[in-house]
C-alpha atoms as a PDB file:
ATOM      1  CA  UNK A   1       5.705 -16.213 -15.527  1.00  0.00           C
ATOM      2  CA  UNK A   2       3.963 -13.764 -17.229  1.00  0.00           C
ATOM      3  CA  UNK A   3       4.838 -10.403 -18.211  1.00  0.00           C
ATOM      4  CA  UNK A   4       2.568  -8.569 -16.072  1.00  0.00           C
ATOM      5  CA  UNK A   5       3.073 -10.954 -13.041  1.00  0.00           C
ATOM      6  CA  UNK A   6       7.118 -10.107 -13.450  1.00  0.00           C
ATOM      7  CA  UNK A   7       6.157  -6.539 -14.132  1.00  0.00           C
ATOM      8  CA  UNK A   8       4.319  -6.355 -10.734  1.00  0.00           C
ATOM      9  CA  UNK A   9       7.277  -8.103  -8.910  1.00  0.00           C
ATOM     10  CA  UNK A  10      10.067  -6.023 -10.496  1.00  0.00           C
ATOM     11  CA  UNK A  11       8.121  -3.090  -9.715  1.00  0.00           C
ATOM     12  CA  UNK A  12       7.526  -3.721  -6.262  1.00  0.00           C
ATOM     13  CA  UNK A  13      11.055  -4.548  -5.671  1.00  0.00           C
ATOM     14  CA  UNK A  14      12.161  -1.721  -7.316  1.00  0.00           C
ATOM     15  CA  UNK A  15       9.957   0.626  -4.786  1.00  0.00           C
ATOM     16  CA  UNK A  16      10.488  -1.207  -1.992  1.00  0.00           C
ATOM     17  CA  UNK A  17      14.730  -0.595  -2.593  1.00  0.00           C
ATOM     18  CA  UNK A  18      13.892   2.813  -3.489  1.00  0.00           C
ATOM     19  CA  UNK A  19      11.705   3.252   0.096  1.00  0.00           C
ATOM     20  CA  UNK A  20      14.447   1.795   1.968  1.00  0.00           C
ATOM     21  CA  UNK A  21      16.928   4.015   0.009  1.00  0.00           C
ATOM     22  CA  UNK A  22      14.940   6.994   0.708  1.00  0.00           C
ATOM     23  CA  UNK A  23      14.185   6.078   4.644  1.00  0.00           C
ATOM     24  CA  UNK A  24      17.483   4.686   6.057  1.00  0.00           C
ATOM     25  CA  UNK A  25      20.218   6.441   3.556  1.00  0.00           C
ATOM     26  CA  UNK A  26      19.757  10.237   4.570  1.00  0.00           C
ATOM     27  CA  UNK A  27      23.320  10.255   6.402  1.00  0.00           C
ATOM     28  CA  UNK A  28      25.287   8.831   3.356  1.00  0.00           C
ATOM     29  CA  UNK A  29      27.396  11.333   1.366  1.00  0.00           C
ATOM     30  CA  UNK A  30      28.089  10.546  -2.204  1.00  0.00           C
ATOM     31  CA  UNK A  31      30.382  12.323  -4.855  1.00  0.00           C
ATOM     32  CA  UNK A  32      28.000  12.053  -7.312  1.00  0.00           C
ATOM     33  CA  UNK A  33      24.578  11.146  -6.154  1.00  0.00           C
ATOM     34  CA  UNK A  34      22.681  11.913  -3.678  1.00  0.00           C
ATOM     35  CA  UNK A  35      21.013   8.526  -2.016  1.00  0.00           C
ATOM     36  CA  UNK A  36      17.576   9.728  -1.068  1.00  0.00           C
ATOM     37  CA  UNK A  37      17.290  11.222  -4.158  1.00  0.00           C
ATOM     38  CA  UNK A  38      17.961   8.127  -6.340  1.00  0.00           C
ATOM     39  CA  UNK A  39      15.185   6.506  -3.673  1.00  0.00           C
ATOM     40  CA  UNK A  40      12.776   8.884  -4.941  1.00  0.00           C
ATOM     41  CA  UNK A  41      13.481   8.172  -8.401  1.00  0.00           C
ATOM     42  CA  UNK A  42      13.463   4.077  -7.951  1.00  0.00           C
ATOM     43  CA  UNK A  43      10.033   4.632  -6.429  1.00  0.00           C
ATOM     44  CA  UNK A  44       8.711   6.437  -9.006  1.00  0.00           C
ATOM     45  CA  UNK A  45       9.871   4.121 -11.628  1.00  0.00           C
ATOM     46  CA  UNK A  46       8.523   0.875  -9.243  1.00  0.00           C
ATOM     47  CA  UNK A  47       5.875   2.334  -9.066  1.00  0.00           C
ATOM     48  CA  UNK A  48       5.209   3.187 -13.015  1.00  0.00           C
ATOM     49  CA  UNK A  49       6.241  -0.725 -13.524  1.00  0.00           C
ATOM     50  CA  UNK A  50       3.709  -1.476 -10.616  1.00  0.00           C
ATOM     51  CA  UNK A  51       1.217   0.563 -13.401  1.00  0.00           C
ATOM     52  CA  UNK A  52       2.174  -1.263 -16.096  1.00  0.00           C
ATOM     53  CA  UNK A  53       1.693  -4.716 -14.746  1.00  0.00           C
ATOM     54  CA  UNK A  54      -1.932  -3.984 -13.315  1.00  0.00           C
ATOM     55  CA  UNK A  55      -2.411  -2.765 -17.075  1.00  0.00           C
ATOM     56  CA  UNK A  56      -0.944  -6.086 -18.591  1.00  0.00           C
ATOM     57  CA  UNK A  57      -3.166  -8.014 -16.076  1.00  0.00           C
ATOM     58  CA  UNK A  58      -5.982  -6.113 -16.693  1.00  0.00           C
ATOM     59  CA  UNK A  59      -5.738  -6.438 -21.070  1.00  0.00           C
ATOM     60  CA  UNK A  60      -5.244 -10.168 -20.543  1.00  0.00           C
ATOM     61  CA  UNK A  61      -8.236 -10.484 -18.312  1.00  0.00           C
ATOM     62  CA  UNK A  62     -10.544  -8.894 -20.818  1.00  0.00           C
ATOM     63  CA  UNK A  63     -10.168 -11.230 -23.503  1.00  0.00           C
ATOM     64  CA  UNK A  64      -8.868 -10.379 -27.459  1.00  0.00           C
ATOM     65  CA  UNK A  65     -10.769  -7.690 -29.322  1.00  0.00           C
END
């Protein structure tokens, strides 16, 4: 496995468990963090990883300079 191919399924798990965070965890109280809140952030960051593998794949597909 490559790293863009593990970047794109890291990153898509990553927003997926941040989307279900963010959907289904709006009754859950926390002392110190708020659930749908840390959904928000996982999907951001999935989705930055999501980014960065189409990126990778796309560099590798073009071939050395």
């Amino acid at each position: 496995m490559n790293r863009a191919s593990r970047n794109l399924l890291v990153g898509s798990g990553t927003l997926l468990a941040g989307l279900w965070l963010w959907r289904f965890a709006r009754g859950v109280d926390l002392p110190l963090v708020t659930p749908t809140k840390v959904g928000v952030v996982m999907m951001c960051v999935g989705g930055a990883e999501i980014l960065l593998g189409l990126y990778r794949a796309a560099r590798a597909s073009a071939g050395p300079r």
